[in-house]
C-alpha atoms as a PDB file:
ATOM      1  CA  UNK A   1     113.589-115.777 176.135  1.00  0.00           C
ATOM      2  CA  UNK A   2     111.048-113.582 175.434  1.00  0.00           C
ATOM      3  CA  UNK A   3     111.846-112.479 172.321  1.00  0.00           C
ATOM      4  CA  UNK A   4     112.470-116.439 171.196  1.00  0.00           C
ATOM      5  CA  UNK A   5     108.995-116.303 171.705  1.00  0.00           C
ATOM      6  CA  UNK A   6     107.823-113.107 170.202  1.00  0.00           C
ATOM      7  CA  UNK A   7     109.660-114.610 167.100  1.00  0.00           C
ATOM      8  CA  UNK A   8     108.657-117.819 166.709  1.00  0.00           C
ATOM      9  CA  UNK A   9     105.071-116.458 167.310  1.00  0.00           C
ATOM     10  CA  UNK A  10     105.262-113.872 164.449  1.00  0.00           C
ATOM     11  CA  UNK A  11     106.479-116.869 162.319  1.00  0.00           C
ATOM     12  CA  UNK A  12     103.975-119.119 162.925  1.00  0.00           C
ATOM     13  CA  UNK A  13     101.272-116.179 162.524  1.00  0.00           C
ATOM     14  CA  UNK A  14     103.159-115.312 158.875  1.00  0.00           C
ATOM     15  CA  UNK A  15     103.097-119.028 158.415  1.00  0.00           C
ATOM     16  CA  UNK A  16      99.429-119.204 158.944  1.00  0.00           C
ATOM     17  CA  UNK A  17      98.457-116.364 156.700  1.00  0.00           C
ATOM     18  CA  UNK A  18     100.153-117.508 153.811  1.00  0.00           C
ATOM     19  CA  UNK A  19      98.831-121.054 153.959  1.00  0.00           C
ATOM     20  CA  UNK A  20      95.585-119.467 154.215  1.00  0.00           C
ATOM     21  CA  UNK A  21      96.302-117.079 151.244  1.00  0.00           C
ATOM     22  CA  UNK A  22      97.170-119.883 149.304  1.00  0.00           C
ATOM     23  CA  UNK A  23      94.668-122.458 150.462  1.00  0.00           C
ATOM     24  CA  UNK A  24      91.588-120.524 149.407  1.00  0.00           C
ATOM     25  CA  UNK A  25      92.627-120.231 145.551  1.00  0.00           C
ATOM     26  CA  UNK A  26      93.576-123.947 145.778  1.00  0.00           C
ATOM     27  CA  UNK A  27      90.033-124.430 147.193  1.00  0.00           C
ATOM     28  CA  UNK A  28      88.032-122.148 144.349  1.00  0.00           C
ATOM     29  CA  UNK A  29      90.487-124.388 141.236  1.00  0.00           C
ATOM     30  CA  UNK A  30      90.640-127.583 142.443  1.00  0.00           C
ATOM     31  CA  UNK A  31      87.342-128.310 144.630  1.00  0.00           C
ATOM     32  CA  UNK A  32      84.954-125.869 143.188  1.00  0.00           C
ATOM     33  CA  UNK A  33      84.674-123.417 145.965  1.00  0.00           C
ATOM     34  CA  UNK A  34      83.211-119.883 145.415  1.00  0.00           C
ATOM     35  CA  UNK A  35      84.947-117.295 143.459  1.00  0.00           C
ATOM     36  CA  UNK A  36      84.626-115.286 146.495  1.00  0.00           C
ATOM     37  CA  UNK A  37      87.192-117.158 148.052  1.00  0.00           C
ATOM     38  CA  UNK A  38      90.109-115.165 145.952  1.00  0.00           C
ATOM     39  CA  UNK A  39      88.784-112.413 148.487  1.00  0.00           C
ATOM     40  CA  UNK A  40      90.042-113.126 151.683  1.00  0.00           C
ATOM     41  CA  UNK A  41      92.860-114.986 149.982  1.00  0.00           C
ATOM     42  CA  UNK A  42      93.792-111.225 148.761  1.00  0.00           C
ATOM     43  CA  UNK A  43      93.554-110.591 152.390  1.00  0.00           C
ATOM     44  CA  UNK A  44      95.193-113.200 153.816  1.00  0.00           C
ATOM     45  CA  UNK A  45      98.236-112.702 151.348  1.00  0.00           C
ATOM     46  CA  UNK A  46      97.988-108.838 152.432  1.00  0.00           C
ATOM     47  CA  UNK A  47      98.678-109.406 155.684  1.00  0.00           C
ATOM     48  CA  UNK A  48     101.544-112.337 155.087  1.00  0.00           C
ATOM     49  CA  UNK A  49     103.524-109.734 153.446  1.00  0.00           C
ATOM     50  CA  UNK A  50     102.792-106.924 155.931  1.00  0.00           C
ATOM     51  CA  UNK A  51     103.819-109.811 158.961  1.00  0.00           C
ATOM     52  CA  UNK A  52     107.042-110.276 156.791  1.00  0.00           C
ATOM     53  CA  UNK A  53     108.180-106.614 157.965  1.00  0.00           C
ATOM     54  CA  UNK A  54     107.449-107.035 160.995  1.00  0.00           C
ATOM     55  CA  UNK A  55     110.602-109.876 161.292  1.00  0.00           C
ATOM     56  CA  UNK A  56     113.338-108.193 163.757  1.00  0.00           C
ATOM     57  CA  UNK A  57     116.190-109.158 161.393  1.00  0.00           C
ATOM     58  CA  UNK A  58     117.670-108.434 158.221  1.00  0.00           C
ATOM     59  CA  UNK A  59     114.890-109.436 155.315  1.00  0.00           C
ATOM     60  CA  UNK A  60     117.050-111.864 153.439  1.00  0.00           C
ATOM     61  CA  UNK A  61     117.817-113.601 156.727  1.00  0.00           C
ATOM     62  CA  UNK A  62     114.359-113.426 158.058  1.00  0.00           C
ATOM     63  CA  UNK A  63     113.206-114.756 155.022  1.00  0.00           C
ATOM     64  CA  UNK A  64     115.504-117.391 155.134  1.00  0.00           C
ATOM     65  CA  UNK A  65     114.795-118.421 158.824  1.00  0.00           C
ATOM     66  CA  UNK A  66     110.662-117.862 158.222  1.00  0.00           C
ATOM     67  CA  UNK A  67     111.046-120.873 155.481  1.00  0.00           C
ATOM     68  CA  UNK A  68     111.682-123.107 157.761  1.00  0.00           C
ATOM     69  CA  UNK A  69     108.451-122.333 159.962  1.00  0.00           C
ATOM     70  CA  UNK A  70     106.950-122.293 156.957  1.00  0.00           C
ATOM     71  CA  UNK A  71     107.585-125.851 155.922  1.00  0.00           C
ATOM     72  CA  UNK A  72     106.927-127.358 159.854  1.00  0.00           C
ATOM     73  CA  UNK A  73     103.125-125.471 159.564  1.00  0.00           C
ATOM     74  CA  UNK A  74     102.786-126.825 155.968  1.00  0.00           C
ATOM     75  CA  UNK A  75     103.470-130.299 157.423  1.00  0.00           C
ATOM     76  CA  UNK A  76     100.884-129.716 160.410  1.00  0.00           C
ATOM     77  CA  UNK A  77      98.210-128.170 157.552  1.00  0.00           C
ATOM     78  CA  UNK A  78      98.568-131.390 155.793  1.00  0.00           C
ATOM     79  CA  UNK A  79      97.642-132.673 159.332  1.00  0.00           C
ATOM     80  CA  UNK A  80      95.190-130.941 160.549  1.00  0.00           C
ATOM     81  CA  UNK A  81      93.353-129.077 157.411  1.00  0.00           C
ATOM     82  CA  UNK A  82      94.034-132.197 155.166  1.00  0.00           C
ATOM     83  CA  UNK A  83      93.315-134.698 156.781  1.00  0.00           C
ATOM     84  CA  UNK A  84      96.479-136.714 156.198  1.00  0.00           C
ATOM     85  CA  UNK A  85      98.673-138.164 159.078  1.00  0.00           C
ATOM     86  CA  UNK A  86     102.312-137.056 157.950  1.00  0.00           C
ATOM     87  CA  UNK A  87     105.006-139.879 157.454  1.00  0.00           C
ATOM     88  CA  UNK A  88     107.852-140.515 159.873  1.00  0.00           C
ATOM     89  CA  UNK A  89     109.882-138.175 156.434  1.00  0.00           C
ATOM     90  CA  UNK A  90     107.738-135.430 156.675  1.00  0.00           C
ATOM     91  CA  UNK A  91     108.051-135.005 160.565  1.00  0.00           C
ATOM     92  CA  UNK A  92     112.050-135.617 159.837  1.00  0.00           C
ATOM     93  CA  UNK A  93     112.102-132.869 157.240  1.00  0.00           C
ATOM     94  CA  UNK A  94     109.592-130.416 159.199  1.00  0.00           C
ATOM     95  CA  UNK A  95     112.472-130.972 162.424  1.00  0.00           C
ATOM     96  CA  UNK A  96     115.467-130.374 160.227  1.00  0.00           C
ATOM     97  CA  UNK A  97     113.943-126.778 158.962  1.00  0.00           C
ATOM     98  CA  UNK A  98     113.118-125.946 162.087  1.00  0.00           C
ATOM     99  CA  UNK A  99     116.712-126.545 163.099  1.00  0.00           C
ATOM    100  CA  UNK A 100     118.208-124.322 160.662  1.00  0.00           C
ATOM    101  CA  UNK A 101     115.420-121.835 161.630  1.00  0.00           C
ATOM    102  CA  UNK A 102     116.234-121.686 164.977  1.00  0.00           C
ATOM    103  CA  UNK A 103     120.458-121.704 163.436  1.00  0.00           C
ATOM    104  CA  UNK A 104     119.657-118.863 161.612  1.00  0.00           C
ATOM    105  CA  UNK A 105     118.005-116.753 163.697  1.00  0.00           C
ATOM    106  CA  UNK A 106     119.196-117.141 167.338  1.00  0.00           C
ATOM    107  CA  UNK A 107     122.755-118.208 166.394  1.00  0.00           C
ATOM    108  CA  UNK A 108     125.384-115.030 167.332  1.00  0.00           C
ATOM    109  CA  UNK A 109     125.225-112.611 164.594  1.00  0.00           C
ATOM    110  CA  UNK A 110     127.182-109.638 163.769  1.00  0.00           C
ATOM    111  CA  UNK A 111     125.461-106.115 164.279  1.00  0.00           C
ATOM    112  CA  UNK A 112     123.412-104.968 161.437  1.00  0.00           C
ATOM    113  CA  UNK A 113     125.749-102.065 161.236  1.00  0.00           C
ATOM    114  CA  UNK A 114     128.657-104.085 160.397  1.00  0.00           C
ATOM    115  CA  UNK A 115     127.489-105.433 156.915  1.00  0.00           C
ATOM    116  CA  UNK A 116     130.577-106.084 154.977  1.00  0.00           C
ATOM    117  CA  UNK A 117     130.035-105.457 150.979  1.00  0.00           C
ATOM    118  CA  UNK A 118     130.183-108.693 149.626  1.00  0.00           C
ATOM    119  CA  UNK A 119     132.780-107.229 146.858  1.00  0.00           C
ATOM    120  CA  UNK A 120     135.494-104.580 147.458  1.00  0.00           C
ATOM    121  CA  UNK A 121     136.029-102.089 145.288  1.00  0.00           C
ATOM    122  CA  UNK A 122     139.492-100.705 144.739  1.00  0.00           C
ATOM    123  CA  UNK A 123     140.133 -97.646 142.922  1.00  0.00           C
ATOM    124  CA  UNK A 124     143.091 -97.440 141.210  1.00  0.00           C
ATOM    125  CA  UNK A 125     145.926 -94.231 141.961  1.00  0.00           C
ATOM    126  CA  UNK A 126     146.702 -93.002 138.702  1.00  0.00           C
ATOM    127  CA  UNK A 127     143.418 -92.931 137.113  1.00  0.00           C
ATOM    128  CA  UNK A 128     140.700 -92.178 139.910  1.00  0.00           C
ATOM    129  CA  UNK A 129     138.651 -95.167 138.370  1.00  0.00           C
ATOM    130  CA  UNK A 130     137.396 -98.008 140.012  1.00  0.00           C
ATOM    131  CA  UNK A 131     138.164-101.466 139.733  1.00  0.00           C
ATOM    132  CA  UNK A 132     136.347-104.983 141.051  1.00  0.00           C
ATOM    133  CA  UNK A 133     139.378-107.464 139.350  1.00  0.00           C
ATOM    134  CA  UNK A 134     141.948-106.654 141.523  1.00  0.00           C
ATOM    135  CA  UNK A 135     140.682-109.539 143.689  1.00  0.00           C
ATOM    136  CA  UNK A 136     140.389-111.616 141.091  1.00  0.00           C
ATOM    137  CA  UNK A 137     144.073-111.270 139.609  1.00  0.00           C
ATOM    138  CA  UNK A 138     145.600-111.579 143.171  1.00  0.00           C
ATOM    139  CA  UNK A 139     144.071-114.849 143.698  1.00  0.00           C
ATOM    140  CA  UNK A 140     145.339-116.219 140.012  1.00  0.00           C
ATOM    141  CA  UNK A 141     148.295-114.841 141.052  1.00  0.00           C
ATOM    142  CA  UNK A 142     148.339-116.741 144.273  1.00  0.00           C
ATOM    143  CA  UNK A 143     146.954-119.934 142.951  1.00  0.00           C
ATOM    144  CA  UNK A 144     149.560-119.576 139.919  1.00  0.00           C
ATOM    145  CA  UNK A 145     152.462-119.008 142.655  1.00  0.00           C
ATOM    146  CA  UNK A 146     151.431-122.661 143.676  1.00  0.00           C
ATOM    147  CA  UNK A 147     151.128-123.984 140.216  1.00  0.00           C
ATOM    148  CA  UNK A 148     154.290-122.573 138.797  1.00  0.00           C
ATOM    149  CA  UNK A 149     156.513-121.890 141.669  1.00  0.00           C
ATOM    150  CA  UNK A 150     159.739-120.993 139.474  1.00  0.00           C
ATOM    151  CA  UNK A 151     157.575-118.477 136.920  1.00  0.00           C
ATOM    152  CA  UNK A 152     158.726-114.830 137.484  1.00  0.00           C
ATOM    153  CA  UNK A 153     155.319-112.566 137.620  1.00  0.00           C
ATOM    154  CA  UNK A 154     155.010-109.369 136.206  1.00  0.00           C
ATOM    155  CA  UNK A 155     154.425-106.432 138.055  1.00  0.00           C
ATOM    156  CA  UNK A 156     150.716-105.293 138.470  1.00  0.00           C
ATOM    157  CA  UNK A 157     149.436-102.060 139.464  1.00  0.00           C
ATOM    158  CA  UNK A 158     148.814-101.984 143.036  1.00  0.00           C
ATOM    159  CA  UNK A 159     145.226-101.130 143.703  1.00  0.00           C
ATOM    160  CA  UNK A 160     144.303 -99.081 146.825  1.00  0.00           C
ATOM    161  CA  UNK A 161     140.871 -99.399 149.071  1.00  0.00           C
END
């Protein structure tokens, strides 16, 4: 449970410093605010980015699962900072990103060591070279098996992991 927390905390604190990185700039275009602004903004976005590798998952997934807090703090900026009471949507929204957050992240994953390549690569016997269609002809071959069920097939080279 304590790492639940130590998550969602690190989230909300990555949350926070990217609003704020993004805020300021919004602040110096749109309402006139001091060029100076851009500074801590540089700052701010400095430490969103160094919070991102702090995540205790893979990037893409933390990235992933992050977006979610993202959107729920963005809703309670437009609360608090803005000034605007979010609709009965926005709350809706915020609660269904924070439910594939939590999906994401806390949902039984396989260890990072396991990775499977999202493509395998066979390489064929008699030339040494590799090849990625070998999936893709044994699945036209399969769906064409259902297609054309009295078609003899030719023979393909076999292609070895």
């Amino acid at each position: 449970m304590e790492d639940v927390l130590k998550t969602i905390l690190l989230f909300i604190a990555t949350a926070i410093a990217e609003l704020v990185g993004c805020y300021l700039p919004y602040l110096w275009l749109r309402k006139e605010g001091s060029i100076w602004l851009l500074l801590p903004a540089a700052l701010s976005l400095g430490v969103f980015a160094w919070l991102l590798t702090l995540h205790p998952t893979a990037s893409g997934r933390g990235y992933a699962a992050y977006g979610g807090v993202y959107v729920a703090m963005a809703v309670l900026w437009l609360w608090v900072i803005d000034g605007v009471r979010p609709g009965r949507w926005d709350l809706i929204g915020a609660a269904v990103t924070l439910i594939g957050m939590a999906i994401i992240m806390f949902a039984p994953q396989p260890p990072e060591d396991s990775k499977t390549p999202n493509r395998k690569v066979f390489v064929n016997p008699q030339t040494g070279r590799r090849n990625l269609q070998c999936d893709r002809v044994a699945e036209i071959d399969l769906l064409d098996a259902f297609r054309y069920p009295y078609v003899q097939k030719k023979e393909t080279t076999p292609c070895q992991r």
